[in-house]
C-alpha atoms as a PDB file:
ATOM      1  CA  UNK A   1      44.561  35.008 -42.645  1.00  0.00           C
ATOM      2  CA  UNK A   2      44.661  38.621 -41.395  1.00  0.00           C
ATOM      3  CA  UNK A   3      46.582  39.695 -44.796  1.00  0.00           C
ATOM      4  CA  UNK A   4      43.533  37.330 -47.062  1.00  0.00           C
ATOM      5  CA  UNK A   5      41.188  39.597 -44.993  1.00  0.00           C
ATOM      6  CA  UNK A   6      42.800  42.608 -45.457  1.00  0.00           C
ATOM      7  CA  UNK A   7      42.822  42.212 -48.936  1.00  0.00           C
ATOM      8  CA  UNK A   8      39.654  41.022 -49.422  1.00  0.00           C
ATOM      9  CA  UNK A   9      38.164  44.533 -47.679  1.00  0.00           C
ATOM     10  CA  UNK A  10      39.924  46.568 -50.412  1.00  0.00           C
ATOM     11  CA  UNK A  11      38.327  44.243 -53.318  1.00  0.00           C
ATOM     12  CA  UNK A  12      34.926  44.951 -52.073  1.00  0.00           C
ATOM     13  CA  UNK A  13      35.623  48.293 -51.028  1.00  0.00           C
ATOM     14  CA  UNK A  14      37.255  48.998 -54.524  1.00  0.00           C
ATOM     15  CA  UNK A  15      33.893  46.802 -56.169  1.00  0.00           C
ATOM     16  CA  UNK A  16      31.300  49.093 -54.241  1.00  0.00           C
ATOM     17  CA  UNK A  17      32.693  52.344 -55.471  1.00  0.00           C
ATOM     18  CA  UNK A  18      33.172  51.133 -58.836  1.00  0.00           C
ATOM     19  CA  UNK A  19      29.331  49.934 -58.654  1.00  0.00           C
ATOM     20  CA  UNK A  20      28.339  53.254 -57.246  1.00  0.00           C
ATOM     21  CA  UNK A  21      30.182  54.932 -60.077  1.00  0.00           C
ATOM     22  CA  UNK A  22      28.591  53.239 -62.596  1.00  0.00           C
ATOM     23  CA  UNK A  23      25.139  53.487 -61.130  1.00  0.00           C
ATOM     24  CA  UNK A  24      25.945  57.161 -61.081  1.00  0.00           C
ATOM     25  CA  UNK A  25      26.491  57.633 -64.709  1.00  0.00           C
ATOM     26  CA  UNK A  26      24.048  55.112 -66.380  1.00  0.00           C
ATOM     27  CA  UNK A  27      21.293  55.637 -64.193  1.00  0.00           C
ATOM     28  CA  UNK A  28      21.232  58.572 -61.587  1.00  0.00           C
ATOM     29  CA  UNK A  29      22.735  61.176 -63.833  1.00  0.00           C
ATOM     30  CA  UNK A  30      20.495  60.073 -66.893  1.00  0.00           C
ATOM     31  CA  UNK A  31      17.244  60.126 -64.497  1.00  0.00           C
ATOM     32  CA  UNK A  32      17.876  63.647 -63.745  1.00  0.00           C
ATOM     33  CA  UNK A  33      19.006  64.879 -67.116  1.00  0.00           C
ATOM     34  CA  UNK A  34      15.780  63.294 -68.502  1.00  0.00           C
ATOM     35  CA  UNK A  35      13.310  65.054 -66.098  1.00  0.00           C
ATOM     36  CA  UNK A  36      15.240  68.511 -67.481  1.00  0.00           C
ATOM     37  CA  UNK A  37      14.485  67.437 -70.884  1.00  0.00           C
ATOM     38  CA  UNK A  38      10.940  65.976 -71.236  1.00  0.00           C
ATOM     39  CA  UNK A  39       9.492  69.407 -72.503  1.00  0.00           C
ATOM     40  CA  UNK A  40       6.438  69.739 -74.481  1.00  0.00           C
ATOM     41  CA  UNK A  41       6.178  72.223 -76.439  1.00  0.00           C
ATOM     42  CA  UNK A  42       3.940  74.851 -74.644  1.00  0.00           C
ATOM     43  CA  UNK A  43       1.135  75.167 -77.171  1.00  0.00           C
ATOM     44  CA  UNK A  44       0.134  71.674 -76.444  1.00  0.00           C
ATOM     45  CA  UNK A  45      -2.375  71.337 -73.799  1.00  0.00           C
ATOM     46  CA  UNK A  46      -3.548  67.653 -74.562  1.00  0.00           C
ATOM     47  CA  UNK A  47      -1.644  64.889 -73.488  1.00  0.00           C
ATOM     48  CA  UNK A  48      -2.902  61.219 -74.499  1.00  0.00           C
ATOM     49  CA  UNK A  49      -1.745  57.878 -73.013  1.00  0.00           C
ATOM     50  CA  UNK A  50      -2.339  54.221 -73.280  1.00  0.00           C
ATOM     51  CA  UNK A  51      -1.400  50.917 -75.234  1.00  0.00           C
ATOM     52  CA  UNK A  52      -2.249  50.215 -79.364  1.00  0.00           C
ATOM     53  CA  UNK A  53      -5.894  51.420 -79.393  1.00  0.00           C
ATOM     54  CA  UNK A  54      -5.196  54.850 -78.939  1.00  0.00           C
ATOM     55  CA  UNK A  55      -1.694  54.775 -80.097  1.00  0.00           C
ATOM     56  CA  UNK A  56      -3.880  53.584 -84.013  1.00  0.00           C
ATOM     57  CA  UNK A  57      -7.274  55.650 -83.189  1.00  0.00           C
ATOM     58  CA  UNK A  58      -5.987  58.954 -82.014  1.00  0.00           C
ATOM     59  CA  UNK A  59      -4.278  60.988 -84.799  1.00  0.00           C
ATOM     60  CA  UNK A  60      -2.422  64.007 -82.905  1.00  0.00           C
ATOM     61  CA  UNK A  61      -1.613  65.997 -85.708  1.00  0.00           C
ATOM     62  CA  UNK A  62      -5.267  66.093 -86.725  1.00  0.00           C
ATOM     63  CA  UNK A  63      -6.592  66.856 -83.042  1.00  0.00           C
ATOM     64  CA  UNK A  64      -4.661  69.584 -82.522  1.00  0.00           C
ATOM     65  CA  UNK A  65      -2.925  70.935 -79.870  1.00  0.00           C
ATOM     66  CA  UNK A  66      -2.202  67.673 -78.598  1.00  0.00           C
ATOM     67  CA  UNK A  67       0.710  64.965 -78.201  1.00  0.00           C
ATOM     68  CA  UNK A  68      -0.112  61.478 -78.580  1.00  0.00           C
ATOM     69  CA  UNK A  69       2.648  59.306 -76.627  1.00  0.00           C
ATOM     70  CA  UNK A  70       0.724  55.358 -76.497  1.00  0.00           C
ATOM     71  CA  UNK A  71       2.435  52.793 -76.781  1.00  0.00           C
ATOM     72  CA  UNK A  72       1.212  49.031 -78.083  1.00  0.00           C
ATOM     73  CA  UNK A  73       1.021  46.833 -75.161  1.00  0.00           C
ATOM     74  CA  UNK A  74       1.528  49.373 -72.559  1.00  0.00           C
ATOM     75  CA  UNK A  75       0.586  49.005 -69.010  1.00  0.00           C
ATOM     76  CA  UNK A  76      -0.719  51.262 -67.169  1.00  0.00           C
ATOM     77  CA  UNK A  77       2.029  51.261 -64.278  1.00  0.00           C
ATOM     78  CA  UNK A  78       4.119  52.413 -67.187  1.00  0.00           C
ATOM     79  CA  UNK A  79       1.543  55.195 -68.334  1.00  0.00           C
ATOM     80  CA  UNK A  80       1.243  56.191 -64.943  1.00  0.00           C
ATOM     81  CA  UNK A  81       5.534  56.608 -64.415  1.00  0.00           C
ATOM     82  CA  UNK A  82       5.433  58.933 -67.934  1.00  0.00           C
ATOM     83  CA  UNK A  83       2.690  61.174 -66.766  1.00  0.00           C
ATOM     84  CA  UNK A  84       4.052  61.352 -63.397  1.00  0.00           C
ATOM     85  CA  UNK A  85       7.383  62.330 -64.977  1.00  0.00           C
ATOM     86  CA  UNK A  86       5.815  64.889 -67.585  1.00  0.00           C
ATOM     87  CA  UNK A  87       3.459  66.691 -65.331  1.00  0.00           C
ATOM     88  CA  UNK A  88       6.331  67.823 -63.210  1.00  0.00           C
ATOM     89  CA  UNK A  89       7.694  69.994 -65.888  1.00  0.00           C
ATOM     90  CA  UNK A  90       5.097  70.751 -68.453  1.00  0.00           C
ATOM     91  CA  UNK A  91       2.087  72.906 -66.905  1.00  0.00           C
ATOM     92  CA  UNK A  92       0.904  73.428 -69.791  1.00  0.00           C
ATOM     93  CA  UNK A  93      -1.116  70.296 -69.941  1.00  0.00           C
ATOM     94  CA  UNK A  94      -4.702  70.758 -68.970  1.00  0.00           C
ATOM     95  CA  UNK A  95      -6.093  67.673 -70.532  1.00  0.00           C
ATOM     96  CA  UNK A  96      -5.101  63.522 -70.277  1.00  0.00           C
ATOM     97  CA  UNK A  97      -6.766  61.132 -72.545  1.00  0.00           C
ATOM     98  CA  UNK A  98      -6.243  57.733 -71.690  1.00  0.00           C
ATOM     99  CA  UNK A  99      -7.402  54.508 -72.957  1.00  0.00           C
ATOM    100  CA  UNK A 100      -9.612  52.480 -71.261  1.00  0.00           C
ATOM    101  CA  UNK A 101     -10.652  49.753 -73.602  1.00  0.00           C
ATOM    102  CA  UNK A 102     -12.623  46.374 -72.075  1.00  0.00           C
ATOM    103  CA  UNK A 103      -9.567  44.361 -71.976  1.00  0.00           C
ATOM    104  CA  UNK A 104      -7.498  46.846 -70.313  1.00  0.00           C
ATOM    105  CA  UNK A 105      -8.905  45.608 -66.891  1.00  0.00           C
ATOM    106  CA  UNK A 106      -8.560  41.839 -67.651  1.00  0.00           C
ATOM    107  CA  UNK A 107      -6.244  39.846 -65.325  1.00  0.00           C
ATOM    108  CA  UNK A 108      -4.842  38.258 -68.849  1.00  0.00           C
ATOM    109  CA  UNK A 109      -2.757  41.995 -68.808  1.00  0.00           C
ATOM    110  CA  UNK A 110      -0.589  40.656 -66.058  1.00  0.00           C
ATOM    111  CA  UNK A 111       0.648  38.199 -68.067  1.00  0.00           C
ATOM    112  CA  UNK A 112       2.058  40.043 -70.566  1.00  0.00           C
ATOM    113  CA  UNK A 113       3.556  42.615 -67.941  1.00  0.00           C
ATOM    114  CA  UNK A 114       5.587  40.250 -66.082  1.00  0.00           C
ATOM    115  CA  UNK A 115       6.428  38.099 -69.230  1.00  0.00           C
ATOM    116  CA  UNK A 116      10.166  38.227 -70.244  1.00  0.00           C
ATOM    117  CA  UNK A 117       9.756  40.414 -73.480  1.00  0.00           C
ATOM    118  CA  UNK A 118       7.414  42.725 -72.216  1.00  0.00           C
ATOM    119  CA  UNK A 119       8.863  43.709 -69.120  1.00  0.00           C
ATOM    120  CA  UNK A 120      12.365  43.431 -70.787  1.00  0.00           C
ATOM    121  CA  UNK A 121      11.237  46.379 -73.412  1.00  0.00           C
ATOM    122  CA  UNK A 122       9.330  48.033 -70.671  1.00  0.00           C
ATOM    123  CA  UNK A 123      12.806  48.588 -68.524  1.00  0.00           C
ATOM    124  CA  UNK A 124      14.604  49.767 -71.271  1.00  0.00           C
ATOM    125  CA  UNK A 125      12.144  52.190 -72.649  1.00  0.00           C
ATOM    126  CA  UNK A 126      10.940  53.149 -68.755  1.00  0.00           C
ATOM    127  CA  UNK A 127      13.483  52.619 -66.141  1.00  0.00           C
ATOM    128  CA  UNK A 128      13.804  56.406 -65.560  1.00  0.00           C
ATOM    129  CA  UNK A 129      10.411  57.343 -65.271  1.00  0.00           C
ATOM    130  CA  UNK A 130       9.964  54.420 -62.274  1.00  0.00           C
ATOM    131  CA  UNK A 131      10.180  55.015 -58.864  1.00  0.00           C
ATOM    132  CA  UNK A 132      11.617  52.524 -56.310  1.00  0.00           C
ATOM    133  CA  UNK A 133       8.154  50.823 -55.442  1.00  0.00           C
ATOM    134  CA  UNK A 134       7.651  50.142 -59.073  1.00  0.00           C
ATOM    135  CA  UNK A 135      10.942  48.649 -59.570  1.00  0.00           C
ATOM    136  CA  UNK A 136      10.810  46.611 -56.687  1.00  0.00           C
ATOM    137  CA  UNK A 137       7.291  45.342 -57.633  1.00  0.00           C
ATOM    138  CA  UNK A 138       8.352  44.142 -61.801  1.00  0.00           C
ATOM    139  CA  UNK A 139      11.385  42.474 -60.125  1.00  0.00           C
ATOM    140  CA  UNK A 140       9.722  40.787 -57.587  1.00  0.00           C
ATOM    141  CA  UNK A 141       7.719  39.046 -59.927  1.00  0.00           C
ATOM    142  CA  UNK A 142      10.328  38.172 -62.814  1.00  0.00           C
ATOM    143  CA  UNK A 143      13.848  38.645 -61.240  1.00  0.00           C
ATOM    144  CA  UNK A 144      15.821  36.723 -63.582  1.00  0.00           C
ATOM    145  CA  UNK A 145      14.690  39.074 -66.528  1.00  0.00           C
ATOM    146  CA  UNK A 146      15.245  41.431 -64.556  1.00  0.00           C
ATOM    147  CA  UNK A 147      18.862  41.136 -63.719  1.00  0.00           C
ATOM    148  CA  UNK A 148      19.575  39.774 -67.213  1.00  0.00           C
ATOM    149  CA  UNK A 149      18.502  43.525 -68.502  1.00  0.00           C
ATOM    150  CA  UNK A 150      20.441  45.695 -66.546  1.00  0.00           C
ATOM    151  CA  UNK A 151      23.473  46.021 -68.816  1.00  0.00           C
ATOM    152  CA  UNK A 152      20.974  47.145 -71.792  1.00  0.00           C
ATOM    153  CA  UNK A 153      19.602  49.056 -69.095  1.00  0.00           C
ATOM    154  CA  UNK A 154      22.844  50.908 -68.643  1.00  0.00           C
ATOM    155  CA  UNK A 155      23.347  51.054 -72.365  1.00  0.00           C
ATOM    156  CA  UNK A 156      20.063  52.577 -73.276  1.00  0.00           C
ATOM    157  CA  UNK A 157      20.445  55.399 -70.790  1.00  0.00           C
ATOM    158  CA  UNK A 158      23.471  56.399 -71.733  1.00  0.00           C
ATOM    159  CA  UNK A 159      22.132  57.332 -74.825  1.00  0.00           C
ATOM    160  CA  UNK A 160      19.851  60.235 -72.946  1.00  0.00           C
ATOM    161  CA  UNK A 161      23.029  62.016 -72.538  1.00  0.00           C
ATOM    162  CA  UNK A 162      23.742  62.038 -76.504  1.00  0.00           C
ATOM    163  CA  UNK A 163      20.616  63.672 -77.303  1.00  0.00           C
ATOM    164  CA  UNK A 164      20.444  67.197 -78.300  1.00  0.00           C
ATOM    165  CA  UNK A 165      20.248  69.768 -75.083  1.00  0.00           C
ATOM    166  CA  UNK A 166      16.049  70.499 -76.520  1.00  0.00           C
ATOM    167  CA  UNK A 167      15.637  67.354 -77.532  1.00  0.00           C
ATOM    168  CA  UNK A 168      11.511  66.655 -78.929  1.00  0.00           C
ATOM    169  CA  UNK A 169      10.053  64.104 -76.776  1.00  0.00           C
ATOM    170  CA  UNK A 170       9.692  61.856 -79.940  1.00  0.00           C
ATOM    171  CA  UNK A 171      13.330  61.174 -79.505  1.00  0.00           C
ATOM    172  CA  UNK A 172      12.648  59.024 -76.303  1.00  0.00           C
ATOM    173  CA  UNK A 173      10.883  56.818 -78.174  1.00  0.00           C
ATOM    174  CA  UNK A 174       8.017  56.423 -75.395  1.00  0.00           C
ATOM    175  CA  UNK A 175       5.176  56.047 -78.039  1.00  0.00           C
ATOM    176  CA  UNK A 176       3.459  57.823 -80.575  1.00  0.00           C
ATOM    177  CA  UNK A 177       0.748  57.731 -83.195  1.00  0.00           C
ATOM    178  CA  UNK A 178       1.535  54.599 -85.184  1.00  0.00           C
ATOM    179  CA  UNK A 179      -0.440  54.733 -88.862  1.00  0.00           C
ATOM    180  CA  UNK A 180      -1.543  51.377 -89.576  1.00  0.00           C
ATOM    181  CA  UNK A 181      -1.898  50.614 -92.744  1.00  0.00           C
ATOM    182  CA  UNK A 182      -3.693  47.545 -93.082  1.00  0.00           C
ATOM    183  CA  UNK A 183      -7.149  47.801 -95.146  1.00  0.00           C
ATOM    184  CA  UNK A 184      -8.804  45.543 -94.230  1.00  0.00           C
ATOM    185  CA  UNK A 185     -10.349  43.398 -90.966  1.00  0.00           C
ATOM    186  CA  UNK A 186      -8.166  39.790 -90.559  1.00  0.00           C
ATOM    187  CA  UNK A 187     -10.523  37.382 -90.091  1.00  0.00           C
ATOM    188  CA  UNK A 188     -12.057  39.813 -87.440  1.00  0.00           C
ATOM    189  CA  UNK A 189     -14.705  37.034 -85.744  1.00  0.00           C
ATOM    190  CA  UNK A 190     -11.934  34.969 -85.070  1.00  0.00           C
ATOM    191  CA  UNK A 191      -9.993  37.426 -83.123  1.00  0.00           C
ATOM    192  CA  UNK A 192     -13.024  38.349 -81.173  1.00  0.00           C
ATOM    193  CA  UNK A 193     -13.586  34.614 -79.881  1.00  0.00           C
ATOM    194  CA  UNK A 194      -9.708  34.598 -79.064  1.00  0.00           C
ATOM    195  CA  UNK A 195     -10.236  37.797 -76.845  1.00  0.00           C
ATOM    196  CA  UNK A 196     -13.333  37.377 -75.229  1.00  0.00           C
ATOM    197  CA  UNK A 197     -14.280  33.663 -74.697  1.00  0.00           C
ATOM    198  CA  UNK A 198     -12.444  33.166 -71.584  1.00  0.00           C
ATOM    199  CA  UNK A 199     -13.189  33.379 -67.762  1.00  0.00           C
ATOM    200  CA  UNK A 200     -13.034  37.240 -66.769  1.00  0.00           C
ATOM    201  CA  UNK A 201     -10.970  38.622 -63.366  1.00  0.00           C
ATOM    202  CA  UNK A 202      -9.849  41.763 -62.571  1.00  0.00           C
ATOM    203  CA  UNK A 203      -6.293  42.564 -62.775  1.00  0.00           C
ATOM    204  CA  UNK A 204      -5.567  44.564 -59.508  1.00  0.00           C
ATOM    205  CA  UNK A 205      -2.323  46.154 -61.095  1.00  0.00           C
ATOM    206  CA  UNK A 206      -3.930  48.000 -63.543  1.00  0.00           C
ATOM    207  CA  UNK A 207      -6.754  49.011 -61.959  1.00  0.00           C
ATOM    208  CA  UNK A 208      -4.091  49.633 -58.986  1.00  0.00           C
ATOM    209  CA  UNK A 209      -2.303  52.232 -61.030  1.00  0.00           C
ATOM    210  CA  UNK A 210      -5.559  53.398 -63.105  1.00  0.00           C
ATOM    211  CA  UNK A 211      -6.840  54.661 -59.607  1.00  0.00           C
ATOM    212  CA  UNK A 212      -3.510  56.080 -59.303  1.00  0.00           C
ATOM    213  CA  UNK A 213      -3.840  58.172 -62.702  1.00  0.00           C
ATOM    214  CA  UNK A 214      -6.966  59.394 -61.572  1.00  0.00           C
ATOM    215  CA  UNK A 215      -5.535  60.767 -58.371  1.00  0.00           C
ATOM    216  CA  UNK A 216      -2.604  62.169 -59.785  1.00  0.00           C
ATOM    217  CA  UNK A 217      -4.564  64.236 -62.513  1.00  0.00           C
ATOM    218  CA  UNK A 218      -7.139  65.490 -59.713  1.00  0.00           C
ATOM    219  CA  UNK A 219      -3.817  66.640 -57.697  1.00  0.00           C
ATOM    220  CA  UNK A 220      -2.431  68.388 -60.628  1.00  0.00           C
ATOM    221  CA  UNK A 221      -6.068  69.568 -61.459  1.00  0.00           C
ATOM    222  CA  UNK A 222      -5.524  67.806 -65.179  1.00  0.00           C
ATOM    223  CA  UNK A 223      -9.232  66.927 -66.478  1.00  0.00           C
ATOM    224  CA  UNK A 224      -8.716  63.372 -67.281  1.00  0.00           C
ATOM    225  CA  UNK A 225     -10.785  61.850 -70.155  1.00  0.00           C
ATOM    226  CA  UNK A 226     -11.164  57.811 -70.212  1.00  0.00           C
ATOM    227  CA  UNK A 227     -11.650  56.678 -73.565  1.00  0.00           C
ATOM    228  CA  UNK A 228     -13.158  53.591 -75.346  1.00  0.00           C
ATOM    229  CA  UNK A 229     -12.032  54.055 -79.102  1.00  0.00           C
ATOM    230  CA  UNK A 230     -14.192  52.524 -81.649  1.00  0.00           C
ATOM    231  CA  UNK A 231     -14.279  48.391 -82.060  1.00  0.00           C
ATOM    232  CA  UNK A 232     -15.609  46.360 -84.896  1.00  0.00           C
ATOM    233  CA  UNK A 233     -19.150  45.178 -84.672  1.00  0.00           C
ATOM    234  CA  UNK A 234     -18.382  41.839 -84.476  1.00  0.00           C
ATOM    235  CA  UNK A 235     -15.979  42.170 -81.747  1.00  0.00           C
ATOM    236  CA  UNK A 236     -18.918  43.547 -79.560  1.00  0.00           C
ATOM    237  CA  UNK A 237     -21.199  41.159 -80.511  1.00  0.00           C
ATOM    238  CA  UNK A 238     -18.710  38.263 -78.686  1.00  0.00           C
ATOM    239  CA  UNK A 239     -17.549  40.169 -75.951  1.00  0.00           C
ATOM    240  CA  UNK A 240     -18.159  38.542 -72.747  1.00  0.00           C
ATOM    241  CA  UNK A 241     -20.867  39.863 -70.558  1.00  0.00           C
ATOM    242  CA  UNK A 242     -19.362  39.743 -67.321  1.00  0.00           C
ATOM    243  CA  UNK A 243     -16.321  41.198 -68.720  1.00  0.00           C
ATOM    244  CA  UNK A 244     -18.385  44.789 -69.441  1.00  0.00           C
ATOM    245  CA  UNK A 245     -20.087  44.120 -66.161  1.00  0.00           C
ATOM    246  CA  UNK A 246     -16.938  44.507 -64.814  1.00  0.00           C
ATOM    247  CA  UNK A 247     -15.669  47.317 -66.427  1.00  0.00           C
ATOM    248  CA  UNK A 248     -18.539  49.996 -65.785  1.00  0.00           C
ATOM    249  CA  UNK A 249     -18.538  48.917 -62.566  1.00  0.00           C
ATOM    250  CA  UNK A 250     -14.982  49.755 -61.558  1.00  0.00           C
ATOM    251  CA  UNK A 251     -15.476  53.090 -64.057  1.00  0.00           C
ATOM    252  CA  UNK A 252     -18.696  53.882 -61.633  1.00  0.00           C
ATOM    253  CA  UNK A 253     -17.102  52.415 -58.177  1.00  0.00           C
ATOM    254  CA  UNK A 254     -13.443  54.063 -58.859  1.00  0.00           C
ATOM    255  CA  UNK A 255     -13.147  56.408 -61.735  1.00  0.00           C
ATOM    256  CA  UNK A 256     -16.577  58.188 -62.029  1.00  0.00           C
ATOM    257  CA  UNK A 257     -15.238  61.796 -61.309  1.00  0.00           C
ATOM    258  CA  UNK A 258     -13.625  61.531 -64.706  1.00  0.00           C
ATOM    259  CA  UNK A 259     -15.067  61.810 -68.021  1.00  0.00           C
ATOM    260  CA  UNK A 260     -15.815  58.535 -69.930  1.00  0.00           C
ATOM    261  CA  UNK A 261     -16.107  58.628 -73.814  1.00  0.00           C
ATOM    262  CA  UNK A 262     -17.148  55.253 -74.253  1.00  0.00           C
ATOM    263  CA  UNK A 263     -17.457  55.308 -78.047  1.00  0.00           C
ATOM    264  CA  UNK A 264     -16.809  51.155 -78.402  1.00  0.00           C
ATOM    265  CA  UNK A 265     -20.307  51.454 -81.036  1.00  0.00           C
ATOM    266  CA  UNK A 266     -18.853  54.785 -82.600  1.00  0.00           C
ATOM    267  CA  UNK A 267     -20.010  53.547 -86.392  1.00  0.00           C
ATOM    268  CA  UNK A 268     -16.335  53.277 -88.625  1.00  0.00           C
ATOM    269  CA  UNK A 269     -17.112  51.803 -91.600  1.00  0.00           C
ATOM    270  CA  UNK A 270     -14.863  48.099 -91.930  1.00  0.00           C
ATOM    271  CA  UNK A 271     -12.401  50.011 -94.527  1.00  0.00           C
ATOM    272  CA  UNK A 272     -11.402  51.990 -91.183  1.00  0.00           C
ATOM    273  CA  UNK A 273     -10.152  49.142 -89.131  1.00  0.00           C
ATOM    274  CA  UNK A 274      -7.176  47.269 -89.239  1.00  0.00           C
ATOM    275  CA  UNK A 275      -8.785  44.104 -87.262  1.00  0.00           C
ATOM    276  CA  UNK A 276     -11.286  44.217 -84.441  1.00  0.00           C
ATOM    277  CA  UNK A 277      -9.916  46.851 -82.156  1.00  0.00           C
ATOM    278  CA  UNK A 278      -7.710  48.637 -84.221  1.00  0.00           C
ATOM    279  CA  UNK A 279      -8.371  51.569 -86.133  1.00  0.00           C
ATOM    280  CA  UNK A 280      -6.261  52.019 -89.863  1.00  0.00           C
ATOM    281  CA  UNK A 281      -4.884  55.351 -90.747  1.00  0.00           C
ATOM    282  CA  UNK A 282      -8.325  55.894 -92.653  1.00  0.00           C
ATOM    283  CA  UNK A 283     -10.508  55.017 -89.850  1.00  0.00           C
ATOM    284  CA  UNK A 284      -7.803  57.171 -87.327  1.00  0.00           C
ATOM    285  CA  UNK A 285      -8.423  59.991 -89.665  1.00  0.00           C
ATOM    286  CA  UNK A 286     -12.101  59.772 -89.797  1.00  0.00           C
ATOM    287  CA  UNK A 287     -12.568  59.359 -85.147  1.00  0.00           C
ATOM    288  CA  UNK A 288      -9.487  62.021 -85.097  1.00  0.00           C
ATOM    289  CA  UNK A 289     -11.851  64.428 -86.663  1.00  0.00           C
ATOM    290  CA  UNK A 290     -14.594  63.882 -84.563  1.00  0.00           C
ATOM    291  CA  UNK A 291     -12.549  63.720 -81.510  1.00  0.00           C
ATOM    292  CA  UNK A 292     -11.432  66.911 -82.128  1.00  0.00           C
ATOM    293  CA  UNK A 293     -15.132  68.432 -82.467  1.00  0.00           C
ATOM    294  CA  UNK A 294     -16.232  66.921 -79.273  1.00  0.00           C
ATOM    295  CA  UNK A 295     -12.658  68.309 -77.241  1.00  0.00           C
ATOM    296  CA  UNK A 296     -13.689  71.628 -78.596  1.00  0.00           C
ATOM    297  CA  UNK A 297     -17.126  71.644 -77.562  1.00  0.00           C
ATOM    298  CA  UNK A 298     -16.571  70.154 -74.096  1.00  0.00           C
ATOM    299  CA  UNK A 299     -13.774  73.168 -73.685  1.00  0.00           C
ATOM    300  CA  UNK A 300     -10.806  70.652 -73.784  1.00  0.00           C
ATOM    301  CA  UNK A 301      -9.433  71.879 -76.923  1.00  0.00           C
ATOM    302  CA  UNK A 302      -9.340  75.839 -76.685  1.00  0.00           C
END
């Protein structure tokens, strides 16, 4: 019995080191690398955030000065872990611009963040950018994916230490503009009905971690900018009442020392959208332009 014991103690001595080792390389040493190496490059002052609607409406290399890093589906606990992450080494951002579209507030986005694909491709792409808390909270409610991810886990960050010593932040692969090239609207009514007929609740993680945002740009003194990019007329005509009900109230009750640009009715003609909330690259090109004259004039884009 005493030997069994004894030798037991030096498997699970020998099993916590090894575990500690390998936490050490794929996830400690990649964290810390990464934070060294998410530079922007300094004559970018304009950093912009959120899921599809700005990752299609907001054209960065026609604003200017800017970086565009949305990503389609994103979450705002996950927008709020990369600006956390990029503020601390790039002070040359003045400026955030981050979506804030109707159904960004809708409890229907919890769903898709604790769903297995989403919050699988939201731990590979994030992991490094999330703090304890975070973690704790996305495996709380879906442990199973969870767990089942941590070897691609492991395997995705070890690729941080392969990329070039200045890498561009591109290479991390946490969003960008995306030019969609679809002409025309898909049956755009239809969509509308699917996205709006339903009963409306607020989702208290992103509006959790949109307060959160808010606080961290006032802390860093970053003007934050909350922005509605265009949607086809008959999307507004369906949307549900008590769904826009709620959303300028939480923008006036929570967010109102920011800047909205609520430009939902900002006229695109239907060649510029790709479906009801998405902009094409021609409709991208045509709000990119005139987001760039009203940063300019407001004294966001120098």
């Amino acid at each position: 019995m005493k030997l069994f014991t004894i030798k037991l103690s030096a498997f699970l001595l020998v099993f916590i080191i090894l575990s500690a080792g390998i936490g050490s390389v794929c996830y400690l040493y990649p964290r810390a690398i990464l934070k060294k190496k998410l530079l922007i490059d300094k004559s970018k002052s304009i950093l912009i955030l959120g899921d599809s609607n700005t990752e299609c409406a907001l054209n960065d290399s026609i604003i200017g000065k800017s970086i565009n890093i949305s990503k389609s589906a994103e979450k705002y606990i996950y927008s709020y872990a990369k600006l956390r992450t990029i503020l601390q080494c790039n002070p040359c951002l003045k400026t955030v611009i981050i979506g804030y579209s109707f159904l960004n507030l809708d409890n229907s986005q919890d769903g898709t963040m604790f769903s297995d694909y989403y919050l699988h491709e939201g731990l590979l792409r994030y992991n490094l950018l999330l703090n304890a808390q975070e973690i704790f909270l996305l495996f709380s409610k879906n442990p199973a994916c969870v767990i089942k991810t941590i070897p691609e886990i492991f395997n995705r960050n070890l690729d941080i230490l392969r990329l070039p010593k200045t890498p561009r932040i591109q290479e991390f692969r946490f969003g960008g503009y995306f030019r969609l090239v679809r002409d025309k609207p898909v049956d755009i009514s239809k969509e509308a009905d699917t996205a709006t007929n339903k009963e409306c609740k607020l989702s208290p993680y992103q509006c959790g971690y949109l307060i959160k945002i808010s606080n961290l740009c006032r802390e860093k003194s970053v003007k934050l900018i909350l922005l509605n990019t265009p949607k086809h007329p008959s999307f507004i005509r369906k949307l549900n009442l008590n769904l826009c009900k709620y959303y300028y109230d939480f923008y006036k009750n929570s967010l109102s020392s920011n800047m909205l640009m609520d430009h939902s009715q900002f006229f695109i003609p239907d060649s510029g959208f790709g479906d009801g909330i998405h902009l094409n690259w021609k409709g991208a090109k045509l709000y990119s332009t005139k987001i760039k004259d009203i940063l300019y004039h407001n004294g966001s884009l120098p």
